[in-house]
Structure formats: C-alpha cells, structure tokens
C-alpha atoms as a PDB file:
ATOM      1  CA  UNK A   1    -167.056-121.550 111.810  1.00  0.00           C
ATOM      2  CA  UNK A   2    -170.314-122.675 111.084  1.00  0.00           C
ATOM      3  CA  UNK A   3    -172.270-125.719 112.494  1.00  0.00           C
ATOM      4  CA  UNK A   4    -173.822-127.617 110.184  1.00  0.00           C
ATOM      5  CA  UNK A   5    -177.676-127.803 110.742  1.00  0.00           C
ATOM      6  CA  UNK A   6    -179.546-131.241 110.371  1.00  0.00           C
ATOM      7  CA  UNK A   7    -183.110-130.645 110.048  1.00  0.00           C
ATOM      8  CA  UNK A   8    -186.925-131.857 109.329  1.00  0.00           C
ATOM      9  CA  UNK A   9    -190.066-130.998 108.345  1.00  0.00           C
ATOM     10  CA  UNK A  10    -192.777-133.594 109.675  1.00  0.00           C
ATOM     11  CA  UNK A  11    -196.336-132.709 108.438  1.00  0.00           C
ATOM     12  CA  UNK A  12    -199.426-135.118 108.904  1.00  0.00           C
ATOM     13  CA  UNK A  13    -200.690-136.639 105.698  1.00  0.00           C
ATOM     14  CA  UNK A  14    -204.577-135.313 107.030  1.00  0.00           C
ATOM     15  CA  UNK A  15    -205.145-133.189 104.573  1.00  0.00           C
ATOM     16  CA  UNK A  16    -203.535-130.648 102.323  1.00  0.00           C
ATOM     17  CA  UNK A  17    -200.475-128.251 103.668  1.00  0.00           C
ATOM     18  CA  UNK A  18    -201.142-124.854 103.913  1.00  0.00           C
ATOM     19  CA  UNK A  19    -199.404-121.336 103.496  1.00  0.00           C
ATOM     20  CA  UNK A  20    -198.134-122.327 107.482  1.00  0.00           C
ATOM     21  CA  UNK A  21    -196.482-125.315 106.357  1.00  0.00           C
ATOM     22  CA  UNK A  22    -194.908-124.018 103.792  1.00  0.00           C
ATOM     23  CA  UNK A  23    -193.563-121.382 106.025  1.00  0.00           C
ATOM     24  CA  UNK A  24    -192.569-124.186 108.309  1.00  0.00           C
ATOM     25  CA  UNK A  25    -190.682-126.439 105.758  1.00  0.00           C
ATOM     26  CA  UNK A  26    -189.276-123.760 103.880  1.00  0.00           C
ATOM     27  CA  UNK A  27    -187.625-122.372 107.618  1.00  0.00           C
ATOM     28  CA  UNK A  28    -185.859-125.850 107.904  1.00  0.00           C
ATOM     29  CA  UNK A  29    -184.273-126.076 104.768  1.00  0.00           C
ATOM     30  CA  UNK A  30    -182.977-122.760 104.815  1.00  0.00           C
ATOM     31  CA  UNK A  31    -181.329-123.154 107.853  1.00  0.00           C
ATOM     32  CA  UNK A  32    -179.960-126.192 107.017  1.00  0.00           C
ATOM     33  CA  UNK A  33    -178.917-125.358 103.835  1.00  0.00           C
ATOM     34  CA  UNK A  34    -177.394-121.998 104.204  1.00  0.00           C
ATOM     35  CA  UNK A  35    -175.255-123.470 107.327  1.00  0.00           C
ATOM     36  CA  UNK A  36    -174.356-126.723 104.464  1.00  0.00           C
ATOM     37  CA  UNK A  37    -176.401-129.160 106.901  1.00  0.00           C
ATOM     38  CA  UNK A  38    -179.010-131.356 106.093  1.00  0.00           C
ATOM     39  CA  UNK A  39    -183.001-131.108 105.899  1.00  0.00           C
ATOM     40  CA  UNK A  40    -185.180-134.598 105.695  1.00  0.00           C
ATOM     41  CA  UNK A  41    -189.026-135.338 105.383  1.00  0.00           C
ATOM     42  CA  UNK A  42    -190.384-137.407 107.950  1.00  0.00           C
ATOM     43  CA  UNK A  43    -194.322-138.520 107.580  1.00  0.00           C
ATOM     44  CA  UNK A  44    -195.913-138.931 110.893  1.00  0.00           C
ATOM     45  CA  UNK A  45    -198.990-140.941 109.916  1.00  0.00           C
ATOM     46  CA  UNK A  46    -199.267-142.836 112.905  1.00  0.00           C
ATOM     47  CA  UNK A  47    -203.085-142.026 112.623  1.00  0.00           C
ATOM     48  CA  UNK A  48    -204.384-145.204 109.981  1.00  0.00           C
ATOM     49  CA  UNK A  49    -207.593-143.600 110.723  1.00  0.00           C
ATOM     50  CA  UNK A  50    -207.659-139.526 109.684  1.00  0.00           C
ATOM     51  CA  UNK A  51    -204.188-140.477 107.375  1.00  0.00           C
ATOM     52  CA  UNK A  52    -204.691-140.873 103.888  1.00  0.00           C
ATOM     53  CA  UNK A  53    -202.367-142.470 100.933  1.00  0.00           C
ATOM     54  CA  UNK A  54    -203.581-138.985  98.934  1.00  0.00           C
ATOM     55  CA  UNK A  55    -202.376-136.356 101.249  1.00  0.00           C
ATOM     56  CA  UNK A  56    -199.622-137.866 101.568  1.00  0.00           C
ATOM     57  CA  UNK A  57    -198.877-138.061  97.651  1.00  0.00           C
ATOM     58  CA  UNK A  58    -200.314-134.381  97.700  1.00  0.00           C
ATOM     59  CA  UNK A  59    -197.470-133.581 100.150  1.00  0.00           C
ATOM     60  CA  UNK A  60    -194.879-134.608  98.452  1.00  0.00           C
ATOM     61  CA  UNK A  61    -195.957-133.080  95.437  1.00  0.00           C
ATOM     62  CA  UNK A  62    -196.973-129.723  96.832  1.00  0.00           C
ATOM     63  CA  UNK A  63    -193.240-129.283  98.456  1.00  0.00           C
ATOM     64  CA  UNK A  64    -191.485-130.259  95.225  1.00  0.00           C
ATOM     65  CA  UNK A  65    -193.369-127.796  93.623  1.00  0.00           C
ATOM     66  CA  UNK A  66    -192.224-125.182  96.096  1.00  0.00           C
ATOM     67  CA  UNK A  67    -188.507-126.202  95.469  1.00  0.00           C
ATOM     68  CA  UNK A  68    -187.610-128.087  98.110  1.00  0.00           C
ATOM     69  CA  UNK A  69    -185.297-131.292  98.081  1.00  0.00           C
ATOM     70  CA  UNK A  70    -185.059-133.268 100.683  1.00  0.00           C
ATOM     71  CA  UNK A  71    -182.910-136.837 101.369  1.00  0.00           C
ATOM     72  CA  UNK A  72    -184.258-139.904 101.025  1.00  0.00           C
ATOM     73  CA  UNK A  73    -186.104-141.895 101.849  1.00  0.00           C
ATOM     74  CA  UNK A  74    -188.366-140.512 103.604  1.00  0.00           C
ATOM     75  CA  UNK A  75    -189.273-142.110 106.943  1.00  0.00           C
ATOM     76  CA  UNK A  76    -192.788-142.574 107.657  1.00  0.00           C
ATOM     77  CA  UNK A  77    -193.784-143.665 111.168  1.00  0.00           C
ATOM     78  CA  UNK A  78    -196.436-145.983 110.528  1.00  0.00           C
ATOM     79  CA  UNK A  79    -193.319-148.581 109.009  1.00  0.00           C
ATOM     80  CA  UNK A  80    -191.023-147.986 112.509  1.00  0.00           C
ATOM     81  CA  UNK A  81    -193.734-149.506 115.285  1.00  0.00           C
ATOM     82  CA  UNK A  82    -190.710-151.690 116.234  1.00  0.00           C
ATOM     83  CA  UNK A  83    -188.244-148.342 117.190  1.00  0.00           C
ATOM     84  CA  UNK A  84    -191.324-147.191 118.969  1.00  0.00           C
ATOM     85  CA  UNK A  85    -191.967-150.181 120.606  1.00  0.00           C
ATOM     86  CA  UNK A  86    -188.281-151.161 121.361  1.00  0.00           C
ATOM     87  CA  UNK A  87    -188.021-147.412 123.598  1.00  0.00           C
ATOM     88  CA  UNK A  88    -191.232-148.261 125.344  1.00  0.00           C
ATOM     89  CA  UNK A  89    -190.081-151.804 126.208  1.00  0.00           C
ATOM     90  CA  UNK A  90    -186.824-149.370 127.878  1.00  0.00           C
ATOM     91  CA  UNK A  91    -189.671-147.500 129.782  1.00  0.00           C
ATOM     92  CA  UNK A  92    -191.197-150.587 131.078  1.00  0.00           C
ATOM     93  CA  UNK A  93    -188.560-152.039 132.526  1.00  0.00           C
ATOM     94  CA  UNK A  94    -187.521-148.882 133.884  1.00  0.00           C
ATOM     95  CA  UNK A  95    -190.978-149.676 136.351  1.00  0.00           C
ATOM     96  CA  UNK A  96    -192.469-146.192 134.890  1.00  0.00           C
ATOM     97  CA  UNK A  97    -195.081-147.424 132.550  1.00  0.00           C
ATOM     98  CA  UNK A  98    -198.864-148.240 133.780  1.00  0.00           C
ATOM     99  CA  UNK A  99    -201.968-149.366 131.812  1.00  0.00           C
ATOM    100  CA  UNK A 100    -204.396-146.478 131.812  1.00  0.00           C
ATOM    101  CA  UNK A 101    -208.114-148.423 131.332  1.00  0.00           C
ATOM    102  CA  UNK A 102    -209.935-145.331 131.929  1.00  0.00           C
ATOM    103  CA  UNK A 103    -212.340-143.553 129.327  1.00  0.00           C
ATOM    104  CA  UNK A 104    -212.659-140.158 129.312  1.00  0.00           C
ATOM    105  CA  UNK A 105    -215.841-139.631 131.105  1.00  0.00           C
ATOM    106  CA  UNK A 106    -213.907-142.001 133.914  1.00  0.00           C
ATOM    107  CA  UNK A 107    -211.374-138.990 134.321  1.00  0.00           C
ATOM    108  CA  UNK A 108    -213.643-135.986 133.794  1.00  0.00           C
ATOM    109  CA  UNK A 109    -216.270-137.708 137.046  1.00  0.00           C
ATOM    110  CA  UNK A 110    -213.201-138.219 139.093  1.00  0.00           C
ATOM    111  CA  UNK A 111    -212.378-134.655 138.335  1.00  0.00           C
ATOM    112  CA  UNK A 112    -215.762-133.464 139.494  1.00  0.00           C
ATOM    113  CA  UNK A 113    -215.768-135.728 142.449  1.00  0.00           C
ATOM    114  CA  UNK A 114    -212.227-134.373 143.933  1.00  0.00           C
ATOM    115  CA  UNK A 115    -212.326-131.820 146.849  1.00  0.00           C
ATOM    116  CA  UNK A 116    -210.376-130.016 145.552  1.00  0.00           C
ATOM    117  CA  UNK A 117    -209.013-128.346 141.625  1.00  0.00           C
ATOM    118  CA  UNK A 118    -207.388-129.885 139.474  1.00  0.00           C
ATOM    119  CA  UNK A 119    -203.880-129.212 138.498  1.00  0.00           C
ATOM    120  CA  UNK A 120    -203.773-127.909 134.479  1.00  0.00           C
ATOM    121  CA  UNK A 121    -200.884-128.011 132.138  1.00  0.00           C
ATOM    122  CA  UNK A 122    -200.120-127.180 128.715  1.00  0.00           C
ATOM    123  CA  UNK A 123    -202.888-129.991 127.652  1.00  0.00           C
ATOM    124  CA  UNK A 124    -205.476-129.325 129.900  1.00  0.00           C
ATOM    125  CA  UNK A 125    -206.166-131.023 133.299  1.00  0.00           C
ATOM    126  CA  UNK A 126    -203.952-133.755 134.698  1.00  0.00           C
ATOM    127  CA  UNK A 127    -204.829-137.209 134.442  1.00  0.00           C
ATOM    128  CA  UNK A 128    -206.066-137.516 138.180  1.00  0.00           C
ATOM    129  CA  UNK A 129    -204.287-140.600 138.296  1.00  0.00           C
ATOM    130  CA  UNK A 130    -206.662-143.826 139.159  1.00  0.00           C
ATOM    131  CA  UNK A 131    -204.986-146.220 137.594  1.00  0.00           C
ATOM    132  CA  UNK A 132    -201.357-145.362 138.614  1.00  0.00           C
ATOM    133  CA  UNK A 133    -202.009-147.930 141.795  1.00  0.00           C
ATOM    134  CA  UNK A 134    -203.459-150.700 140.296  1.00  0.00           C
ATOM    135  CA  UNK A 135    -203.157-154.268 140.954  1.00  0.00           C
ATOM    136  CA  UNK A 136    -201.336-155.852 138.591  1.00  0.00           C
ATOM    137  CA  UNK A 137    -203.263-159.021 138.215  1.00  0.00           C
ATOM    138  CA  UNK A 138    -206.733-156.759 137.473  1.00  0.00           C
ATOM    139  CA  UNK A 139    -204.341-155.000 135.012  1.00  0.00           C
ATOM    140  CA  UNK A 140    -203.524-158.109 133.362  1.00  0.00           C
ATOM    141  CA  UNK A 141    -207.257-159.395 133.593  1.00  0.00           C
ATOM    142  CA  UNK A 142    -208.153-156.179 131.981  1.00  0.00           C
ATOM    143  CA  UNK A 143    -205.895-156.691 129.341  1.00  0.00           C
ATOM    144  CA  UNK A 144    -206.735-159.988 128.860  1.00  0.00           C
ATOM    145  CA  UNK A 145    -210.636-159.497 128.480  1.00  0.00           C
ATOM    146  CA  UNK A 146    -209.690-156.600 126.007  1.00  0.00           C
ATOM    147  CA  UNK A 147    -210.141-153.694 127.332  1.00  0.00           C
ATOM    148  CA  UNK A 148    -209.080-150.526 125.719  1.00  0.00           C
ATOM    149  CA  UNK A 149    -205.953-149.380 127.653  1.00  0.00           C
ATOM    150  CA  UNK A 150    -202.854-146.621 127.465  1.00  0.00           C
ATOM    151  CA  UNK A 151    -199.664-146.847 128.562  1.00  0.00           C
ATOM    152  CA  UNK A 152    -199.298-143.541 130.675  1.00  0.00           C
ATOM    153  CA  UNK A 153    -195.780-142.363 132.288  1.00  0.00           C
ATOM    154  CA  UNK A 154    -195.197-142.198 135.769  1.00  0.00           C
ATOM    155  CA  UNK A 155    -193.896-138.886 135.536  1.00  0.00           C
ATOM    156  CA  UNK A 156    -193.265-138.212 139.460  1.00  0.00           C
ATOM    157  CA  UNK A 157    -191.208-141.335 139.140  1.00  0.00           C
ATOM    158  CA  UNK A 158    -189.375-140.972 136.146  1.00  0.00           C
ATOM    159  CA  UNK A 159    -187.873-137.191 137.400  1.00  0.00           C
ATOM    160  CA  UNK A 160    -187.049-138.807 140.678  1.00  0.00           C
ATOM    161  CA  UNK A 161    -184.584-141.244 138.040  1.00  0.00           C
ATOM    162  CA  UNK A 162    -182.736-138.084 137.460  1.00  0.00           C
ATOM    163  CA  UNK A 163    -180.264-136.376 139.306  1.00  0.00           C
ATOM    164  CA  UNK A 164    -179.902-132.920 137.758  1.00  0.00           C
ATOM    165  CA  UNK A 165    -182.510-130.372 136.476  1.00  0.00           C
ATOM    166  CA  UNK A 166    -183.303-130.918 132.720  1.00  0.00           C
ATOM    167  CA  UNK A 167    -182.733-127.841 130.326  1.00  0.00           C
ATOM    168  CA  UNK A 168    -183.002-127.425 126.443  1.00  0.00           C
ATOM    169  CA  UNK A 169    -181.463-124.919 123.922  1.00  0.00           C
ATOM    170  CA  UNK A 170    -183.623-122.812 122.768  1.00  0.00           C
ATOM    171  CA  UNK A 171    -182.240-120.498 119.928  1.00  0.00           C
ATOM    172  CA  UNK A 172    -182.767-117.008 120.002  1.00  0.00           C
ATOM    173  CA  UNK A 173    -183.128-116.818 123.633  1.00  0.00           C
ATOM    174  CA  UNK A 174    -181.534-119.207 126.286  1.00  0.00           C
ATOM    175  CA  UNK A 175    -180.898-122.466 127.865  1.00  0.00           C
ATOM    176  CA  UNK A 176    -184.835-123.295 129.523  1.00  0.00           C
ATOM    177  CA  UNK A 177    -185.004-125.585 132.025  1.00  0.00           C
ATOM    178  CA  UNK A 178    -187.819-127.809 131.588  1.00  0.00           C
ATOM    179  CA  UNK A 179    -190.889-128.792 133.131  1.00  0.00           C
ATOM    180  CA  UNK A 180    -192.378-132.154 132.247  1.00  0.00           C
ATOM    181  CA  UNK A 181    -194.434-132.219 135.639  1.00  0.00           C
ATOM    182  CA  UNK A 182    -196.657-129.365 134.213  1.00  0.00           C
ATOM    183  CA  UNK A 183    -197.701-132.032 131.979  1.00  0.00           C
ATOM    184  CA  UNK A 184    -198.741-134.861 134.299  1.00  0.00           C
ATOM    185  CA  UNK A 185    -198.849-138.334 133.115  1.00  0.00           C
ATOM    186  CA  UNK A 186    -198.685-138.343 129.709  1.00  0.00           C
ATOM    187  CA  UNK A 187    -200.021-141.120 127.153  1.00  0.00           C
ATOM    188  CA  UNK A 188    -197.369-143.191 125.423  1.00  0.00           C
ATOM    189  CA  UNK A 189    -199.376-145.418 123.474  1.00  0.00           C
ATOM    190  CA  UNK A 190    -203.103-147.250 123.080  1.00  0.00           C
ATOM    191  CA  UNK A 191    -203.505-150.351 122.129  1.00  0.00           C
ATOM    192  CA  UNK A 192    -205.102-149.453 118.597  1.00  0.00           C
ATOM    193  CA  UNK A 193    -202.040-146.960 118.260  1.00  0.00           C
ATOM    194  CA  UNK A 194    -198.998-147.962 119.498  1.00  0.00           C
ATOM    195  CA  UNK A 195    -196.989-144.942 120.051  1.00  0.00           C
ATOM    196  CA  UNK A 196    -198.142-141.523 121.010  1.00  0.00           C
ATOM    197  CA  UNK A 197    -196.564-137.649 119.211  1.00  0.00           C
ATOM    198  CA  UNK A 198    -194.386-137.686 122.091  1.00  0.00           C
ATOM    199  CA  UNK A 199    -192.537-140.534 121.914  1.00  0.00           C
ATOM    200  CA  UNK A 200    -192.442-141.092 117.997  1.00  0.00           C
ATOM    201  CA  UNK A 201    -191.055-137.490 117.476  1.00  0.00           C
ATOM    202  CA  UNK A 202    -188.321-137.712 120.037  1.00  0.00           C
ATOM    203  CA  UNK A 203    -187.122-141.309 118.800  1.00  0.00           C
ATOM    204  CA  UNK A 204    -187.275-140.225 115.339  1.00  0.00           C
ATOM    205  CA  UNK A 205    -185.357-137.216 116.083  1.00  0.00           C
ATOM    206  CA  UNK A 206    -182.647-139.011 117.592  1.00  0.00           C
ATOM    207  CA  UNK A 207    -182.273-142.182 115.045  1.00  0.00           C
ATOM    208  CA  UNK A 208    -182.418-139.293 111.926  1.00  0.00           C
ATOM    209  CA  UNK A 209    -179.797-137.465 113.393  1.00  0.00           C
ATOM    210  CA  UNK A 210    -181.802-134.064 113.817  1.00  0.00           C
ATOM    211  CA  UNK A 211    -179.438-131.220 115.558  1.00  0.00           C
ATOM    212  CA  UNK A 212    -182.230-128.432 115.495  1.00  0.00           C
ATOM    213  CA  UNK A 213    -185.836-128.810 115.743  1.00  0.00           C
ATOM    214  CA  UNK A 214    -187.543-126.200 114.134  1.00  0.00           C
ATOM    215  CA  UNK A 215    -191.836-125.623 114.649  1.00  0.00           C
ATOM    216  CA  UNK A 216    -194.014-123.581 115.625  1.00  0.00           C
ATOM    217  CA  UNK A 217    -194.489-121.599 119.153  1.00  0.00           C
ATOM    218  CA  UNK A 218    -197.524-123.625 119.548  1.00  0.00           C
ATOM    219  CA  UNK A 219    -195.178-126.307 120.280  1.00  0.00           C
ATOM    220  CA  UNK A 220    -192.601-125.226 122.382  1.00  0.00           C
ATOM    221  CA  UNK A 221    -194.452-126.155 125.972  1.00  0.00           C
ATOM    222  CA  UNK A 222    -194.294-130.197 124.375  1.00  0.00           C
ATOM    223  CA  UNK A 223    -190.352-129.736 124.568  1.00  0.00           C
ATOM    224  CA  UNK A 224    -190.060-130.461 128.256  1.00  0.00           C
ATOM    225  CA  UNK A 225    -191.963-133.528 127.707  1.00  0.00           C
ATOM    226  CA  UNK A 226    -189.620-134.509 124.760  1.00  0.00           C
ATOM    227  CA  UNK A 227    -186.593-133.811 127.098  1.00  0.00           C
ATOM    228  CA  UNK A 228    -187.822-136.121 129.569  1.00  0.00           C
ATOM    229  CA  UNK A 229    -187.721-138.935 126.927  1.00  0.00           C
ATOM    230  CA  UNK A 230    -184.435-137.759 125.948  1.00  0.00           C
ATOM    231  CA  UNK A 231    -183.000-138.216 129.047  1.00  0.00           C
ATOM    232  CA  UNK A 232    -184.673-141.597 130.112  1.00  0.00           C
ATOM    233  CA  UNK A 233    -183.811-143.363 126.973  1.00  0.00           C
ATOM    234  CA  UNK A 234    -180.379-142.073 126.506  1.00  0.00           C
ATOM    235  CA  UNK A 235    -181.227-140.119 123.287  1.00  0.00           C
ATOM    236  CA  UNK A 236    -179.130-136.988 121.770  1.00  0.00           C
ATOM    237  CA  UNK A 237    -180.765-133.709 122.610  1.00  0.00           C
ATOM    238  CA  UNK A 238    -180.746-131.201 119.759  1.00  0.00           C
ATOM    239  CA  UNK A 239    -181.266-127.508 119.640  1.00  0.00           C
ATOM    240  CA  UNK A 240    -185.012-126.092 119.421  1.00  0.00           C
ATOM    241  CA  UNK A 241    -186.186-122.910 117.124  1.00  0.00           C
ATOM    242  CA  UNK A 242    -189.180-122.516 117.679  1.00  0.00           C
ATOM    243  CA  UNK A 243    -190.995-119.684 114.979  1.00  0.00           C
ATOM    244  CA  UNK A 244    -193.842-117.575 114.839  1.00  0.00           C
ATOM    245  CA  UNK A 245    -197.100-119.125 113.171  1.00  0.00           C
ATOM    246  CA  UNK A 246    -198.625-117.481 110.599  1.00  0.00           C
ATOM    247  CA  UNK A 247    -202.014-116.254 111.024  1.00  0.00           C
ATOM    248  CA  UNK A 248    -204.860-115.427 108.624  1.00  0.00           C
ATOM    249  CA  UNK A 249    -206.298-112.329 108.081  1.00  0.00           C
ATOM    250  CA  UNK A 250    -209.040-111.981 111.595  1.00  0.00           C
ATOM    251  CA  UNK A 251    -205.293-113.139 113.388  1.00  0.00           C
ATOM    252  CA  UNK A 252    -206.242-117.127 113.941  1.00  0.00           C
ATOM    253  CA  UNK A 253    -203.413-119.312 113.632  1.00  0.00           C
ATOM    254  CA  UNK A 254    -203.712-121.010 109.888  1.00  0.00           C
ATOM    255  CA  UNK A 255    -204.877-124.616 109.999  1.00  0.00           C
ATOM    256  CA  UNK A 256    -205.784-127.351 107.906  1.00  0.00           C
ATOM    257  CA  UNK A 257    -209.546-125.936 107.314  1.00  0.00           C
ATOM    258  CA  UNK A 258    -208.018-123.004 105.772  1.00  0.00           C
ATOM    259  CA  UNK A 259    -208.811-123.996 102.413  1.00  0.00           C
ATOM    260  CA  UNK A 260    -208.573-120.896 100.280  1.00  0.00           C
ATOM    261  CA  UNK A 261    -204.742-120.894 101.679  1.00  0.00           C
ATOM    262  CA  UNK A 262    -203.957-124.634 100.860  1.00  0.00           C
ATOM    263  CA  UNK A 263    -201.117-124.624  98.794  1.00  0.00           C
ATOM    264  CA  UNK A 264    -203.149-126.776  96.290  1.00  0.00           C
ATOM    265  CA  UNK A 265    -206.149-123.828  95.882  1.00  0.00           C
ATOM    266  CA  UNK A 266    -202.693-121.186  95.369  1.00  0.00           C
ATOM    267  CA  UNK A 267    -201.820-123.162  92.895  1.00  0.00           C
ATOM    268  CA  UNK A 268    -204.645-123.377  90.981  1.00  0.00           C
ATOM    269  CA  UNK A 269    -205.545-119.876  91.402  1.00  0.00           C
ATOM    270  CA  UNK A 270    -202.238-119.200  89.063  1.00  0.00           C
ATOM    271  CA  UNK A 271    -200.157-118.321  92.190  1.00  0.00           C
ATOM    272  CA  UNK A 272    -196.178-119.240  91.427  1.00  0.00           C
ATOM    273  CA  UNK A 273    -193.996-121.267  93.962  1.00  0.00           C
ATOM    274  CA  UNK A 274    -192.068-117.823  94.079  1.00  0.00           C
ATOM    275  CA  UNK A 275    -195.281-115.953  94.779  1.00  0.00           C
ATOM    276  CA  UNK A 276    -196.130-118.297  98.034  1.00  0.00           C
ATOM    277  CA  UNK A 277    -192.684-117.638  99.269  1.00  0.00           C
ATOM    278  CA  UNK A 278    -192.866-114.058  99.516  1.00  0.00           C
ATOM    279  CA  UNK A 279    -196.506-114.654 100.678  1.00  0.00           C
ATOM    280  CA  UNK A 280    -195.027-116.852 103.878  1.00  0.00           C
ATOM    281  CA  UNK A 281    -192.798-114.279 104.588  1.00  0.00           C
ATOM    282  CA  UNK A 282    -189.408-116.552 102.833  1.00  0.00           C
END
C-alpha cells in the first residue's frame, strides 16, 4: 500500500524562479501526486525588505504555466507572525530564549580576542556566546532604550530538555541522528523580523500537515536544527528527501542571478513548459 505524500514547495518572492526551482517544485508534486497525496505553495516572504508584491505574482504565474496545481490558499508567512510568535512565547517560557544585543563586528572581535578557535558549523562560526549570561535588568534596559536585539536559543540547554538522541528520516538512505549543537545558538527572531527560516519553516510544516519535506542537499545540515524545534514544541516530524541541485554549465549551483535560466527569459525565448521539464531533468 501506498502512503500518501503531503508536500510543499516554498520559494522566496526575491526575484524570479529559475530552472532549479522548477526542478524543485515539480519533485514535490510528483511525489505527492503519483502516491495520491497532496502538494501546497507556501510563500516565505518574511523579508518586507528584499520581498516584492511582483515576484511573488511572477511566481505564481511562472508555476501555473509549468502545470502545476496546487491547494489553496496559499499561506504566506508574512500574515502568520502570531503562529510564529505563539511557538516562541513556548520557547520562552521553556527558560531557553536570550536577547542577543550584539552586532556583528561585536562577535567577529570577541572571536579574534579568544585564546583559542572557534568552533564552526554548517553556518560558519558559533556565536561565542556574550550575551547568553546577561543580567536581566540590562537586558530589559537594553530593550527598553531600543536597541536592536535577537532572540538566540540556548541550545546546550534545550538538548539537556531531552532525554533521547534526536533522529530524522531521511529517504533514500537512513534514519540520521541529528546534530543541532554543530549549529550553536541559533537566531530565532530580531526585532525588525520576528521569526527566523528556522522556526517559520518547521511551524509551517507542522500546522500544513507536510509528511515529506523535499529540497535541496544544500539544505539537509538545517534539518537537525528543525528537529530540535520539533521536539521542543511538540510538533509532527515528517520524512526528509533531500535532491540533487542543479547546476549550470561551469558546475555552480543555479541561483537567483542566473538570469538567462529564469523561467521568465525560457519563456520568452519560445521555450515550452514541456521543454523546461525535460530541461530540469522531469
């Protein structure tokens, strides 16, 4: 018997998609359809700065055009602060929340200053971690004065919450037992955007009822971090796929700034929605 498949495709509106996407959206619908599961669009334009109303309308039309259907409507994460807020309220009370006021060149000197390296993860150095002691009342004169903060996660803390080692499913190889402490104290939220990838993606995935994630390799290390979140909110934990990225032809990973592969420039160069599907490899 088949299981059903629920699953997404969540692009950016921050400029147009490209062959890659379409790869990527194209991936998720197939497995959902062809195991009679379902495949949503989800927006994450959490960005008001580098998101724009016209990519946005260009996504939607650029995937129609391609034949895909998706249900609606389609959730956009700017219009669900309150989910994201609600989960890091949970967090909070949990005790494994602090207000990061430190700027970047504060972490790179104290970096340079330590005696000794720094530990790196999938997203670089660690946060060394200067504002995980702070006194409350300077946090909350901080705040009050209005200083730019994040809300980081404890992340020694929150593992020592949990009793048993955290794994994921990844298809196509095995059960992976995940490492969120490679990734140090991650950012939550800022005050001028209040939620970070992290959390939206795993709350959304959760409230839409997504049983397999499907994106690209590039993404696979954020997983563990995603599991974490699972398991401190209480949230579902789906399957993971994650695919090969295409790559253009000197073997970089397609992006954005790939314009001659946007699926708007195919288009207009009198390429067919079938000819961009054999073209992704679909």
């Amino acid at each position: 018997m088949t299981i059903p498949f629920h699953t997404r495709f969540a692009p950016s509106p921050t400029g147009h998609l490209h062959l890659g996407h379409a790869f990527s959206a194209l991936f998720a619908q197939n497995l959902a359809h062809s195991s009679g599961g379902r495949f949503v669009l989800r927006l994450e334009d959490i960005d008001g700065e580098r998101c724009k109303a016209e990519y946005e309308d260009a996504i939607l039309e650029d995937l129609a055009w391609l034949g895909l259907s998706w249900e609606q409507p389609v959730r956009r994460q700017s219009d669900h602060m309150d989910d994201y807020a609600s989960a890091l309220a949970k967090l909070d009370d949990m005790g494994l929340l602090y207000p990061c006021f430190c700027t970047r060149k504060d972490i790179r000197a104290e970096i340079a200053a330590a005696d000794h390296a720094p530990h790196h993860g999938p997203e670089g150095a660690h946060y060394p971690g200067i504002c995980r002691g702070l006194d409350p009342t300077i946090a909350r004169a901080r705040k009050q004065a209005g200083v730019p903060f994040a809300l980081r996660l404890d992340t020694t803390k929150a593992l020592l919450t949990i009793a048993a080692p955290l794994t994921w499913h990844d298809h196509g190889q095995s059960d992976v037992v995940a490492r969120p402490d490679l990734f140090g104290d991650v950012v939550l939220a800022r005050k001028d955007i209040p939620t970070s990838y992290h959390l939206a993606v795993t709350v959304d995935d959760a409230l839409q009822g997504i049983t397999l994630v499907t994106r690209g390799e590039e993404l696979r290390p954020a997983t563990d971090v995603h599991r974490l979140l699972q398991e401190l909110l209480g949230l579902n934990v789906p399957d993971y796929q994650h695919h090969p990225m295409l790559k253009n032809e000197i073997g970089e990973r397609l992006a954005k700034r790939d314009n001659p592969l946007t699926l708007r420039a195919l288009r207009e160069a009198g390429k067919s929605a079938g000819d961009v599907r054999s073209m992704a490899g679909l």
